[in-house]
Protein backbone atom coordinates (compact mmCIF):
# COMPACT_ATOMS: atom_id res chain seq x y z
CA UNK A 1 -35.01 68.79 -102.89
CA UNK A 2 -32.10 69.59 -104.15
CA UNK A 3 -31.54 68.84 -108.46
CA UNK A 4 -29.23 67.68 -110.12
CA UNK A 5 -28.81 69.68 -112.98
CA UNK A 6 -26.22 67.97 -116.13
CA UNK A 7 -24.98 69.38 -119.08
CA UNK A 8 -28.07 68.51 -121.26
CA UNK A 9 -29.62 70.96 -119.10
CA UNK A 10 -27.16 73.78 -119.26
CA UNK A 11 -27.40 73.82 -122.94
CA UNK A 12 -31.38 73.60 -122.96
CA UNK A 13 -30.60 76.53 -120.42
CA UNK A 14 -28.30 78.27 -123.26
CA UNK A 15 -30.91 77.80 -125.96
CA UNK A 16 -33.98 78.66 -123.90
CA UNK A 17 -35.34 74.88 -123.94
CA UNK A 18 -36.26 74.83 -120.24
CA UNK A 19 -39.57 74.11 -118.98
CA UNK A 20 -40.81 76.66 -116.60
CA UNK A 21 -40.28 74.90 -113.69
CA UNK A 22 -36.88 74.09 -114.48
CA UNK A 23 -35.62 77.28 -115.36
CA UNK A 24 -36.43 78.92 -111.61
CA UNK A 25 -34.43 75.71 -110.48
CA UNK A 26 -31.75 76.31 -112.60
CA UNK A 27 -31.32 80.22 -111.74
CA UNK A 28 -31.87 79.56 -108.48
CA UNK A 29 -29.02 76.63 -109.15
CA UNK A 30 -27.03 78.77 -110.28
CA UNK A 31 -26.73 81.40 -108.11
CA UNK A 32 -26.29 78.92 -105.27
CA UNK A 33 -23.61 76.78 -106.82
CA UNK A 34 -20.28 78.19 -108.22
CA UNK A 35 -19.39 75.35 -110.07
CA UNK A 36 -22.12 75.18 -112.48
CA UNK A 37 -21.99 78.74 -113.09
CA UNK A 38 -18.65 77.90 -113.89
CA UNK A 39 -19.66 75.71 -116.29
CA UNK A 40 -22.06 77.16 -117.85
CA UNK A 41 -20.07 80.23 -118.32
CA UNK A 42 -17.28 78.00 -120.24
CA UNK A 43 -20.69 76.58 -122.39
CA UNK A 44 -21.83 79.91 -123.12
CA UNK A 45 -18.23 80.92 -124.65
CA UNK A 46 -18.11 77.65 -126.56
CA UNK A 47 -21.55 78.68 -127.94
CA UNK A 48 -20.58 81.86 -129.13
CA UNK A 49 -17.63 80.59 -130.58
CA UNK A 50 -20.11 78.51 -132.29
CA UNK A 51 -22.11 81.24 -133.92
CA UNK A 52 -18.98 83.07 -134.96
CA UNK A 53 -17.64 80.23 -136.84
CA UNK A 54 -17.35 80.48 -140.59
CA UNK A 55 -17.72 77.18 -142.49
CA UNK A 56 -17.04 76.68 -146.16
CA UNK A 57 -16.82 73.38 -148.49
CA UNK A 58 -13.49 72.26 -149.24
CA UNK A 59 -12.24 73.17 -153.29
CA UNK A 60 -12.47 69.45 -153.86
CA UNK A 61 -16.37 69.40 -152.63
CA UNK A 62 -17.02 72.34 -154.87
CA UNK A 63 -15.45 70.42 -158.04
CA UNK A 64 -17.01 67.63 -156.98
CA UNK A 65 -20.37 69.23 -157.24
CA UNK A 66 -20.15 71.15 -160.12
CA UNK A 67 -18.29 68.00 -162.59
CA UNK A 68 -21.59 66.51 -161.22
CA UNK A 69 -23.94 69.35 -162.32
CA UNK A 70 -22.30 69.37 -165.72
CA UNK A 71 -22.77 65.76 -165.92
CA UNK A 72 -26.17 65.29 -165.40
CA UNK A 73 -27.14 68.50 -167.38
CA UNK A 74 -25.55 66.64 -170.56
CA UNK A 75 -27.70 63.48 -169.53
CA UNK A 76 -30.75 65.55 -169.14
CA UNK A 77 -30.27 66.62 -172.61
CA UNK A 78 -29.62 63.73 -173.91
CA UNK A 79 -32.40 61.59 -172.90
């Protein structure tokens, strides 16, 4: 029986999220079917770009959070 394997699967692949069984189908997938090697070769760079990826608030957000902060230090104090 052949599977049909989707890209829900190559990520649970990616992340380790396979049950048993479906990992030996998926290797074994894999080394039969170009394609989704393919594919998962193109997720596997997408996930490492991922991880590399630095991610910071914008200016704004930071204002934002501290005007808050001061704010509701001045109403703690107040009450």
């Amino acid at each position: 029986m052949k599977h049909q394997f989707t890209t829900h699967h190559l990520i649970g692949y990616i992340y380790n999220e396979l049950s048993y069984m479906e990992l030996i189908a998926m290797e074994k997938a894999l080394k039969e079917d170009a394609a989704l090697a393919a594919k998962l070769a193109i997720l596997k760079e997408s996930h490492k770009a991922l991880e590399e990826l630095q991610l910071e608030p914008s200016k704004l957000s930071i204002q934002n959070i501290l005007n808050y902060s001061k704010s509701s230090r001045y109403e703690a104090n107040v009450m």
